[in-house]
Protein backbone atom coordinates (compact mmCIF):
# COMPACT_ATOMS: atom_id res chain seq x y z
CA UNK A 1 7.23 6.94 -30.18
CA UNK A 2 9.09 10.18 -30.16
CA UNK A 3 10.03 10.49 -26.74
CA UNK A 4 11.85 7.28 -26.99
CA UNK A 5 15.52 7.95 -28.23
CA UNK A 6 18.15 5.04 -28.40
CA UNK A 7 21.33 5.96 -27.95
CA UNK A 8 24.81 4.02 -28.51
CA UNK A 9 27.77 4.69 -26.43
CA UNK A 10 31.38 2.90 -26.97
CA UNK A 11 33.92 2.74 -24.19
CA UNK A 12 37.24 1.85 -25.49
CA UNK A 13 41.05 2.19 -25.14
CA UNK A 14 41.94 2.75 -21.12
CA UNK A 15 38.78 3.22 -19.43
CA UNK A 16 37.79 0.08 -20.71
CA UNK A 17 40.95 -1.82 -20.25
CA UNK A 18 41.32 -0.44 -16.41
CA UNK A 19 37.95 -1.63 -15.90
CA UNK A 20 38.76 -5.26 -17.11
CA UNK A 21 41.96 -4.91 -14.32
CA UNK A 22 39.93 -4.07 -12.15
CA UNK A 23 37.34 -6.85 -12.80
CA UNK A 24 40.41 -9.02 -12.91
CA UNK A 25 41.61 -7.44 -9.20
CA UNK A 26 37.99 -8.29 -7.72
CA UNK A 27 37.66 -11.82 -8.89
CA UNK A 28 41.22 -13.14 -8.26
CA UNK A 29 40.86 -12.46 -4.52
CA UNK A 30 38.60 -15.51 -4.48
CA UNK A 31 40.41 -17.77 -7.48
CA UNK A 32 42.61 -20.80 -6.26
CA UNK A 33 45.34 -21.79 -9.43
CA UNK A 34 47.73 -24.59 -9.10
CA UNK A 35 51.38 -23.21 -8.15
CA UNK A 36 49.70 -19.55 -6.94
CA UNK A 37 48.36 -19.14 -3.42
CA UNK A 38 44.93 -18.35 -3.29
CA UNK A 39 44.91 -14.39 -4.79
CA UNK A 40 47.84 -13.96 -6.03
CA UNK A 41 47.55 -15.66 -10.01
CA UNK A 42 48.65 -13.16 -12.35
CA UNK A 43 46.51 -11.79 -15.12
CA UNK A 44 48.26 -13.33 -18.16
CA UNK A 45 47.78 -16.84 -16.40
CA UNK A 46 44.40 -15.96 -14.88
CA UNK A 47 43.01 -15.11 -19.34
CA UNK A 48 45.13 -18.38 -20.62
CA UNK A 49 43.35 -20.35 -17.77
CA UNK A 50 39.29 -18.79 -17.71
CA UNK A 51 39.71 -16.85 -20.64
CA UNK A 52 39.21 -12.94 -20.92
CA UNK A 53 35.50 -12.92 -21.29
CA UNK A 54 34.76 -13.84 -18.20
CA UNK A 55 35.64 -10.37 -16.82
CA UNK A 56 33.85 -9.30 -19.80
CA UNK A 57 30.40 -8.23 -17.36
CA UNK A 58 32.31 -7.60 -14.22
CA UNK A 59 33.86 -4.44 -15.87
CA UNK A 60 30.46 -3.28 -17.66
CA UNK A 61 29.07 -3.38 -14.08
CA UNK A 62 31.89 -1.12 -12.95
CA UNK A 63 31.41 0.95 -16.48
CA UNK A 64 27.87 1.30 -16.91
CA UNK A 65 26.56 3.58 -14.55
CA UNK A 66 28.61 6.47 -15.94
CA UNK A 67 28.34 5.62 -19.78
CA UNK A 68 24.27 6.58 -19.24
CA UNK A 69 24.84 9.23 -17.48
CA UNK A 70 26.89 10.96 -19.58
CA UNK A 71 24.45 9.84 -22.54
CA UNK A 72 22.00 11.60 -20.10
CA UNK A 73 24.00 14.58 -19.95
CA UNK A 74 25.81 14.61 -23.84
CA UNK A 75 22.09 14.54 -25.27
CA UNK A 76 20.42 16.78 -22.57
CA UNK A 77 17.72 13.55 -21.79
CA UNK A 78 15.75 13.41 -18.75
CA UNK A 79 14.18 9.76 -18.86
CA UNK A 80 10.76 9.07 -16.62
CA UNK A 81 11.57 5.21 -15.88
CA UNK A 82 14.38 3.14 -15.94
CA UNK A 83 15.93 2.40 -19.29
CA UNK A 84 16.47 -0.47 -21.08
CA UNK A 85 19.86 -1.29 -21.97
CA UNK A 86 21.63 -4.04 -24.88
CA UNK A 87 25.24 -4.63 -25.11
CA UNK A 88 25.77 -3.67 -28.90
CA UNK A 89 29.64 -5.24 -29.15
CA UNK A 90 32.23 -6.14 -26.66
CA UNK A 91 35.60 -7.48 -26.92
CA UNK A 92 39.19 -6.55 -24.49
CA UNK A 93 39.23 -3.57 -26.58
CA UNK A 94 35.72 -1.72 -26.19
CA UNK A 95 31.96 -2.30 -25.40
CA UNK A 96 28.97 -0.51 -26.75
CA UNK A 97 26.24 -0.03 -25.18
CA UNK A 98 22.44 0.76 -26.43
CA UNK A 99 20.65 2.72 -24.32
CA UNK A 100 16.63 3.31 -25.02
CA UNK A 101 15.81 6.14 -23.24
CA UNK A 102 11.78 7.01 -22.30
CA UNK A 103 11.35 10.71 -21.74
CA UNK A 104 8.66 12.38 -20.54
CA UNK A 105 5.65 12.00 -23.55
CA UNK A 106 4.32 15.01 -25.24
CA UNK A 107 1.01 16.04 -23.44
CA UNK A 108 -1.88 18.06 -25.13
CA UNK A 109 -4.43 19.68 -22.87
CA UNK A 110 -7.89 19.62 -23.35
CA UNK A 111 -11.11 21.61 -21.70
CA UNK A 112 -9.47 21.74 -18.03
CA UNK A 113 -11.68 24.33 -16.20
CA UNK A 114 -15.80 24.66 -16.43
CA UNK A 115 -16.21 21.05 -16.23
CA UNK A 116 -19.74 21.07 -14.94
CA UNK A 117 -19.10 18.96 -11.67
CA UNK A 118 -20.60 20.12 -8.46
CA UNK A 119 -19.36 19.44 -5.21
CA UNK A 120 -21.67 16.77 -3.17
CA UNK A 121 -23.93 18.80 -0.27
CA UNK A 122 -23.06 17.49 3.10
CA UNK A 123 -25.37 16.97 5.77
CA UNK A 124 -25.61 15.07 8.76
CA UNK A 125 -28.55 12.88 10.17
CA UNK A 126 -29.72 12.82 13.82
CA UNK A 127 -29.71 8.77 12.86
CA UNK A 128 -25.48 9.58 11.90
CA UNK A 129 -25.49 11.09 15.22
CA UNK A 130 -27.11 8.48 16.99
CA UNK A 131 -25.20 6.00 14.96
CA UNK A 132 -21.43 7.53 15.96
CA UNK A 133 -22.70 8.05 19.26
CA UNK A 134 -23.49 3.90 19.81
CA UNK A 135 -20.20 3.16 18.04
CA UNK A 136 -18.18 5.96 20.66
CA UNK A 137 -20.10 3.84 23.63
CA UNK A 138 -19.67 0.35 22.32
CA UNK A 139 -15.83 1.27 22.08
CA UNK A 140 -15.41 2.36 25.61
CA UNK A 141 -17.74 -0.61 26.84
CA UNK A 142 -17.23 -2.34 30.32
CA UNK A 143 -16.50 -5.99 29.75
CA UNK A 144 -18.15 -7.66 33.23
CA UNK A 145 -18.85 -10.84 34.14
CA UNK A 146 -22.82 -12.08 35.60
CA UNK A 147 -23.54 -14.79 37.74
CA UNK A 148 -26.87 -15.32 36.87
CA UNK A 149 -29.21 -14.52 33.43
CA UNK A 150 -29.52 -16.06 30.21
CA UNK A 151 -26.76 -15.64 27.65
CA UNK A 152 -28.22 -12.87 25.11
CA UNK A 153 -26.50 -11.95 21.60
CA UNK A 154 -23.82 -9.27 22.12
CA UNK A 155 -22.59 -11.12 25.18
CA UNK A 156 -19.57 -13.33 25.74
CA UNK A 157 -20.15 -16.45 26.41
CA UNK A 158 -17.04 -18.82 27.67
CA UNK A 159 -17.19 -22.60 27.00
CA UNK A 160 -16.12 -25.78 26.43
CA UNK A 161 -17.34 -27.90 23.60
CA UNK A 162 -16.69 -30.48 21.69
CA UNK A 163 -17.75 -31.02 17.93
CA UNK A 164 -18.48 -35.16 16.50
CA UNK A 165 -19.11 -35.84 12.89
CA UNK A 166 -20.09 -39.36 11.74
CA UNK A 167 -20.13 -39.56 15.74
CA UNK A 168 -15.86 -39.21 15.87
CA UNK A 169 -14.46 -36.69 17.37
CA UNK A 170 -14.19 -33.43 14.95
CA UNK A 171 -9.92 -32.81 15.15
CA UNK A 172 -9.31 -29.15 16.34
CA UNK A 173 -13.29 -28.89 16.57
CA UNK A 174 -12.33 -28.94 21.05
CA UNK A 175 -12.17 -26.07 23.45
CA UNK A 176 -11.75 -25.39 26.76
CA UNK A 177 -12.58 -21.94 28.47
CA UNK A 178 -13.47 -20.27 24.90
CA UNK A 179 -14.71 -16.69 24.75
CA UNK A 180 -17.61 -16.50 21.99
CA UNK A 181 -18.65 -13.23 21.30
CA UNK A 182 -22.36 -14.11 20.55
CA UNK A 183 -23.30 -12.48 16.98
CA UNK A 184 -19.68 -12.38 15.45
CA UNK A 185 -20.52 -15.67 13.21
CA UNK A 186 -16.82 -17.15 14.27
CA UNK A 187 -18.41 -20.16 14.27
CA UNK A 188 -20.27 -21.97 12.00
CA UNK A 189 -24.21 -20.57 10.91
CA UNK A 190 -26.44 -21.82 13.65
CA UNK A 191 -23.54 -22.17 16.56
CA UNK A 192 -24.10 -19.10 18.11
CA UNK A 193 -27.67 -18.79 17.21
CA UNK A 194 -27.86 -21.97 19.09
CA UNK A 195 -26.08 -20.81 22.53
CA UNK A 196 -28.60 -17.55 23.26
CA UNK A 197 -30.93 -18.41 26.26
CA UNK A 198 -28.66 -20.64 27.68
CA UNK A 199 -28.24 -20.35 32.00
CA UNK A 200 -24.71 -20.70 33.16
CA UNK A 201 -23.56 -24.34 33.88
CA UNK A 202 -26.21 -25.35 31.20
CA UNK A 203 -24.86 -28.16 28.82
CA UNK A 204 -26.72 -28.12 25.54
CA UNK A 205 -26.22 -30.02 22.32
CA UNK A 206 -26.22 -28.55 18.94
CA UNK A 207 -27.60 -30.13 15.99
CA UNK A 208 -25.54 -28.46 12.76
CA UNK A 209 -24.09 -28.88 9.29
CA UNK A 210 -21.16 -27.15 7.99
CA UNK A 211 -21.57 -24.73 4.55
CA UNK A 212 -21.47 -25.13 1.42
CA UNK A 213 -18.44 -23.13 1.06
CA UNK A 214 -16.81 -24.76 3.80
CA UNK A 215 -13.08 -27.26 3.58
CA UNK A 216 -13.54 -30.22 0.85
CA UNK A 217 -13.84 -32.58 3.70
CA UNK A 218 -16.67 -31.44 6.07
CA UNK A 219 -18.37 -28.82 3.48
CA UNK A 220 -22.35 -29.93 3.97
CA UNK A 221 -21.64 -32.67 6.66
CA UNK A 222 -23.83 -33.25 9.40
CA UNK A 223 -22.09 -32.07 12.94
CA UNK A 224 -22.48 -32.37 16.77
CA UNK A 225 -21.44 -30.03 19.12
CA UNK A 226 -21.72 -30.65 22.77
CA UNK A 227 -21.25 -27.06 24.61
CA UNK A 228 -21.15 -25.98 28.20
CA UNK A 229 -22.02 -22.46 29.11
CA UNK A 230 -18.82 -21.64 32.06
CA UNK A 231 -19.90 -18.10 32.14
CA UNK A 232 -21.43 -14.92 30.67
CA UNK A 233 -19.68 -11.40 30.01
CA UNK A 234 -21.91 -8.98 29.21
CA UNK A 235 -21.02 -5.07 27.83
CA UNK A 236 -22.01 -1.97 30.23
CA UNK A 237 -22.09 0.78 27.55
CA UNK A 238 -20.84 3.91 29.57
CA UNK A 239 -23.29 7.09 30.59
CA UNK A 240 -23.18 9.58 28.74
CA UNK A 241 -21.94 12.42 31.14
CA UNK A 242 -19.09 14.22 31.42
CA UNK A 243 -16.46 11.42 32.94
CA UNK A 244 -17.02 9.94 28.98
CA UNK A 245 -17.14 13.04 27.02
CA UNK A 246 -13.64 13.91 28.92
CA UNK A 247 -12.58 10.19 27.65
CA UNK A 248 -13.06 11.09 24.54
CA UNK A 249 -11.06 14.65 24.51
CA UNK A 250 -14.25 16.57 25.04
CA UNK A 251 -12.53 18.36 28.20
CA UNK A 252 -14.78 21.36 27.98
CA UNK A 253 -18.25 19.25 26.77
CA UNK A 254 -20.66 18.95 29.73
CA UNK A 255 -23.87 18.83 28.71
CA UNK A 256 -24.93 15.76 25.81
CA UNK A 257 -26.21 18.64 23.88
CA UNK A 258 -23.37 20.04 23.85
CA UNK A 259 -21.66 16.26 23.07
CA UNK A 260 -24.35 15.85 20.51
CA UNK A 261 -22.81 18.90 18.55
CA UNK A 262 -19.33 17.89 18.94
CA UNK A 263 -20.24 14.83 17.55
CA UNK A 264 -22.08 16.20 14.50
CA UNK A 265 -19.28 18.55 13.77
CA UNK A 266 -17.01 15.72 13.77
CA UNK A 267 -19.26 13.83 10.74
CA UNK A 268 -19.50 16.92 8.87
CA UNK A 269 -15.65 17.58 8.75
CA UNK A 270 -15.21 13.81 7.91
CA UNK A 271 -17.45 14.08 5.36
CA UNK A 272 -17.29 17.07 3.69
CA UNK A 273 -12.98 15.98 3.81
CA UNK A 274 -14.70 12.82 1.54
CA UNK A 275 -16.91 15.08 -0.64
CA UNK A 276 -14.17 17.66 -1.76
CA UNK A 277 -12.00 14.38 -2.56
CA UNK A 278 -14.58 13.04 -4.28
CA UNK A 279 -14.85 16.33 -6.00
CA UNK A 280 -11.26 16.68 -6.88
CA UNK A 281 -10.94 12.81 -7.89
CA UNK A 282 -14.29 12.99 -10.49
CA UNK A 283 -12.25 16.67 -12.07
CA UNK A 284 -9.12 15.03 -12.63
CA UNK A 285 -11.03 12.33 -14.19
CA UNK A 286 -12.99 14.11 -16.12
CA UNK A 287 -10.57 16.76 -17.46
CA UNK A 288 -7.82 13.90 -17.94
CA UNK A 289 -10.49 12.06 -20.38
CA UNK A 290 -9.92 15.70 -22.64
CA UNK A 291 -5.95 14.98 -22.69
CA UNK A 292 -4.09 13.91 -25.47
CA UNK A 293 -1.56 11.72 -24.47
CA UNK A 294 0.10 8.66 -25.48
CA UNK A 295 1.95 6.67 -22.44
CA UNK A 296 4.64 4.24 -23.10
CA UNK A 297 4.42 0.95 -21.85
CA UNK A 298 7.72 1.26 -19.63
CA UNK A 299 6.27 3.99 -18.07
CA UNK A 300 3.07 2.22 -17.26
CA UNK A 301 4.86 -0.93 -16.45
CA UNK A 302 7.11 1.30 -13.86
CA UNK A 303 3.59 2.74 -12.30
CA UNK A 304 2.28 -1.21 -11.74
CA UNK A 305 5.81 -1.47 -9.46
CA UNK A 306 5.50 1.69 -7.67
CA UNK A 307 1.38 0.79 -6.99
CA UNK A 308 3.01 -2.76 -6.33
CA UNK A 309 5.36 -2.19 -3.73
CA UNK A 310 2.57 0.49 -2.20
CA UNK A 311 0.98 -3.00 -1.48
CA UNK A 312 3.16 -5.06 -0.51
CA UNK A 313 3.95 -2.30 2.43
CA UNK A 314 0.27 -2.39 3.59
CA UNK A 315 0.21 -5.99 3.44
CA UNK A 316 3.22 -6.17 5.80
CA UNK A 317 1.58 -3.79 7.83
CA UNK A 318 -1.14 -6.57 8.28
CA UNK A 319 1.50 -9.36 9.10
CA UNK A 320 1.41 -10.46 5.30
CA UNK A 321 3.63 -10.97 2.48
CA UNK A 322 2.62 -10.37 -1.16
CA UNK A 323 3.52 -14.26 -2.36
CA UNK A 324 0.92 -15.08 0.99
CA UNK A 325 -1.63 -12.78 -0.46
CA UNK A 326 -1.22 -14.59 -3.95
CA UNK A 327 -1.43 -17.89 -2.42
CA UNK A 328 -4.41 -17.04 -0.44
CA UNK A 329 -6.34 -15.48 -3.40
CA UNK A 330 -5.04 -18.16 -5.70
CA UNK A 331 -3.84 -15.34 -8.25
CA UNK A 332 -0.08 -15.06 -9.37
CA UNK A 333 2.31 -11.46 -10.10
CA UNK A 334 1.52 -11.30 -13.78
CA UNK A 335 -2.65 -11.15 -13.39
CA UNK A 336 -2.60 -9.23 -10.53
CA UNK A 337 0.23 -6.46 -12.31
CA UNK A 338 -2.44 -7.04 -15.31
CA UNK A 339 -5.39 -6.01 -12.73
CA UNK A 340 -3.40 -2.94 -11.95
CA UNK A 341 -2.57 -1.19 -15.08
CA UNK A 342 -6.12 0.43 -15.36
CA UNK A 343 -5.90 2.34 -11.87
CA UNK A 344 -1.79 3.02 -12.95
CA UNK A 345 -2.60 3.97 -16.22
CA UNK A 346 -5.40 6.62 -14.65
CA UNK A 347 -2.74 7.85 -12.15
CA UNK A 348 -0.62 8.63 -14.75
CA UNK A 349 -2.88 10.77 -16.51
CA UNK A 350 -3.93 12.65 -13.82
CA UNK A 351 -0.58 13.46 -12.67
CA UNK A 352 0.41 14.99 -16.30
CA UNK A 353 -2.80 16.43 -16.44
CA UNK A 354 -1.96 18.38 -13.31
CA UNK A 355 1.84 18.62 -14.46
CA UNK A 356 0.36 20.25 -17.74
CA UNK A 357 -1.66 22.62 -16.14
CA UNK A 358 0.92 24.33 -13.91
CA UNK A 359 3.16 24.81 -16.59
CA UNK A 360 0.20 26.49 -18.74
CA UNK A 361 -0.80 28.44 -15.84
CA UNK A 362 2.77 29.45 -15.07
CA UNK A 363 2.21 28.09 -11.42
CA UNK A 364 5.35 28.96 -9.04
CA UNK A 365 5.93 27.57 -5.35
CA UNK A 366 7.93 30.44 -3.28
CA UNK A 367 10.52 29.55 -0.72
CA UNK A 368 7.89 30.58 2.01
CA UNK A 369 5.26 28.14 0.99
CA UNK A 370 7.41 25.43 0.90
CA UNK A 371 8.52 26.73 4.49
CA UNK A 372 4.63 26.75 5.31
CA UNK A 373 4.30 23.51 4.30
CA UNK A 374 7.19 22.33 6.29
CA UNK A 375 6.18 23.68 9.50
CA UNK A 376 2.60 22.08 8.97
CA UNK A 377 3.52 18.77 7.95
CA UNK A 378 6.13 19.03 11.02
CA UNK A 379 3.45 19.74 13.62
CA UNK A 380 0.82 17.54 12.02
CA UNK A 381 3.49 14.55 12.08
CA UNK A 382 4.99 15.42 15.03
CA UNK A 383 8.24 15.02 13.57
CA UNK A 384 11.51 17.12 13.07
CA UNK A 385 12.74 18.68 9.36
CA UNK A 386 15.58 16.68 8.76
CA UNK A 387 13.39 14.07 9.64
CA UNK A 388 10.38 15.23 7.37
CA UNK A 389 13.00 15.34 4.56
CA UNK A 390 14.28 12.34 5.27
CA UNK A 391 10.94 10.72 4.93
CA UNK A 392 8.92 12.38 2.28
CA UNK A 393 12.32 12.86 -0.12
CA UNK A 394 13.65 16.68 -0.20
CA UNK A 395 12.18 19.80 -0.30
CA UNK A 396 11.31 19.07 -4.44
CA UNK A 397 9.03 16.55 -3.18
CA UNK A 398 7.16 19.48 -0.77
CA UNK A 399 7.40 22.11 -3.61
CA UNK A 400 6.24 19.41 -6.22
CA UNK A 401 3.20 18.85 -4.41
CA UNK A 402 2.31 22.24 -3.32
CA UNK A 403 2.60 23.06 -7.04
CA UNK A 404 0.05 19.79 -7.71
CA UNK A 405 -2.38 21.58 -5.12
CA UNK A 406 -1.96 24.71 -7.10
CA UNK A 407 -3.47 23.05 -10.09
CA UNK A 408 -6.08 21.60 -8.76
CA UNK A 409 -7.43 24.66 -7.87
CA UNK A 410 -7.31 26.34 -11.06
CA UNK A 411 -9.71 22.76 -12.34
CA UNK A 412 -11.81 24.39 -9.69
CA UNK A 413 -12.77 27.57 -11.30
């Protein structure tokens, strides 16, 4: 490919032998040689002893940063992923490195503006307001406790119970005091099913079998659960008046007209926020299927590890680590970085699709909009500037993306 350049460099004479003394310097702190104290062996003795090549990659390590830069900076490269690099020769006199370098791949833009996708309508439903309403009062429910009734799905029901299969008793299949929140399906189909109508105190028996789908062991066995109802929590869904509207940051709402309308105007802005990225997403798409571009498997390979380690953060987030996910989903690195390269390989299109269009368009970013956008991200985050630096990676990162923005609204037109 033509924006892949390989590129030898030699180091020789006295960079190369002050980088073997000082490989020499590092490793004899920790070498022990008979008649020496622990240190203090001399070179000469130190070679005759190990042998000189064993400082051999302790001095490229101390070399090789700086040998690719300046093969950066001698052949005026700027490389998009991390190279690859061979050791060409080495001996004590000199080393030669290979570096193979991928640069940024020559893009060719296509139709980018006209693209005949419309933006999605938005409109909200009295039965989307009704909807958001129930889920506003389910979350700011009143868990109480009744002394008398029957236990009715949606309530919690505490109890103890015991489960028996093959009439032994079922290990870890024993609780004391358990809260069941009737129509969550924690337990197995038919458990909970099983429980509604019961009085408190009443002791029932349940007649069950576990799944198909369930553990090798009990999977379609016939089970017995003795249960005992202890007691019954039931959910008081708030009023709707103006001690929940100011719950929910509605201080000036006092009416539930007036709540009704909040409410709607909060669906439309979520959902016209989803239409317009719908809109941008199915543009990029579109006008990235008109590029001509060829991408280098590094730089793909270098997407799947960004997109990779984007997971692995939101796993940890959960209380996971990637290796548990694997385990759990009985996949392994290579399928699931396999799995990936679609979504990575689209990402990277769209991103010098956008890139491309800028520089056609001759899009700038002034000082004051990347100000702008540092005073709104700073507010929005509630965060400082050296802090939003810190975080989102320099002021190029603000101005890159402002610029990315800027392109997307030219698609637009």
């Amino acid at each position: 490919m033509k924006n892949v350049k390989e590129i030898e460099l030699t180091i020789e004479g006295e960079e190369w032998s002050k980088a073997i003394d000082k490989a020499f310097n590092n490793k004899k702190k920790d070498i022990k040689v008979d008649g020496f104290r622990k240190g203090s062996c001399p070179k000469d003795i130190y070679i005759k002893k190990f042998g000189i090549e064993t400082l051999f990659m302790d001095a490229v390590d101390l070399v090789i940063n700086d040998a690719y830069h300046k093969v950066l900076d001698d052949n005026k490269l700027t490389p998009v992923c991390e190279p690859k690099v061979d050791i060409s020769h080495i001996c004590e006199n000199d080393v030669t490195f290979k570096f193979t370098v991928v640069e940024h791949p020559e893009v060719k833009l296509g139709k980018y503006q006209g693209l005949g996708i419309k933006k999605d309508e938005v409109t909200v439903t009295d039965e989307e307001i009704e909807h958001e309403i129930g889920h506003l009062r389910e979350r700011f429910a009143d868990v109480v406790e009744t002394t008398d009734g029957k236990l009715e799905m949606g309530d919690t029901a505490v109890i103890n119970f015991e489960g028996f299969v093959d009439d032994k008793a079922l290990e870890g299949g024993k609780g004391e005091n358990y809260p069941l929140e009737i129509g969550s399906n924690t337990f197995i189909p038919g458990f909970e099913d099983g429980l509604v109508g019961m009085s408190i105190g009443e002791e029932k028996t349940l007649n069950l079998k576990f799944p198909e789908n369930y553990v090798e062991d009990l999977k379609n066995k016939d089970v017995k659960f003795n249960v005992k109802l202890i007691s019954i929590k039931k959910r008081i869904l708030p009023e709707l008046n103006e001690d929940f509207y100011k719950d929910l940051g509605y201080e000036d709402v006092k009416t539930e007209e007036e709540f009704r309308k909040e409410v709607s105007e909060h669906l439309k802005s979520h959902k016209e926020a989803d239409a317009e990225n719908k809109y941008v997403d199915e543009l990029i798409k579109k006008a990235s299927e008109n590029l001509e571009v060829e991408i280098n498997q590094e730089i793909i390979d270098a997407e799947v590890e960004r997109l990779l380690n984007q997971y692995r953060q939101e796993l940890q987030m959960q209380g996971l680590t990637l290796e548990q996910y694997l385990e759990f989903t009985k996949s392994n690195m290579e399928s699931m970085k396999k799995m990936m390269e679609p979504e990575c390989i689209s990402r990277i299109k769209g991103r010098y699709l956008l890139e491309a269009v800028a520089d056609k368009e001759k899009i700038e970013v002034t000082d004051e909009e990347v100000n702008e956008e540092i005073t709104k991200m700073t507010e929005m985050y509630q965060m400082s500037k050296e802090e939003l630096l810190e975080a989102i990676g320099g002021e190029d990162a603000i101005k890159y993306d402002v610029k990315m923005r800027k392109a997307i609204d030219v698609l637009k037109k």
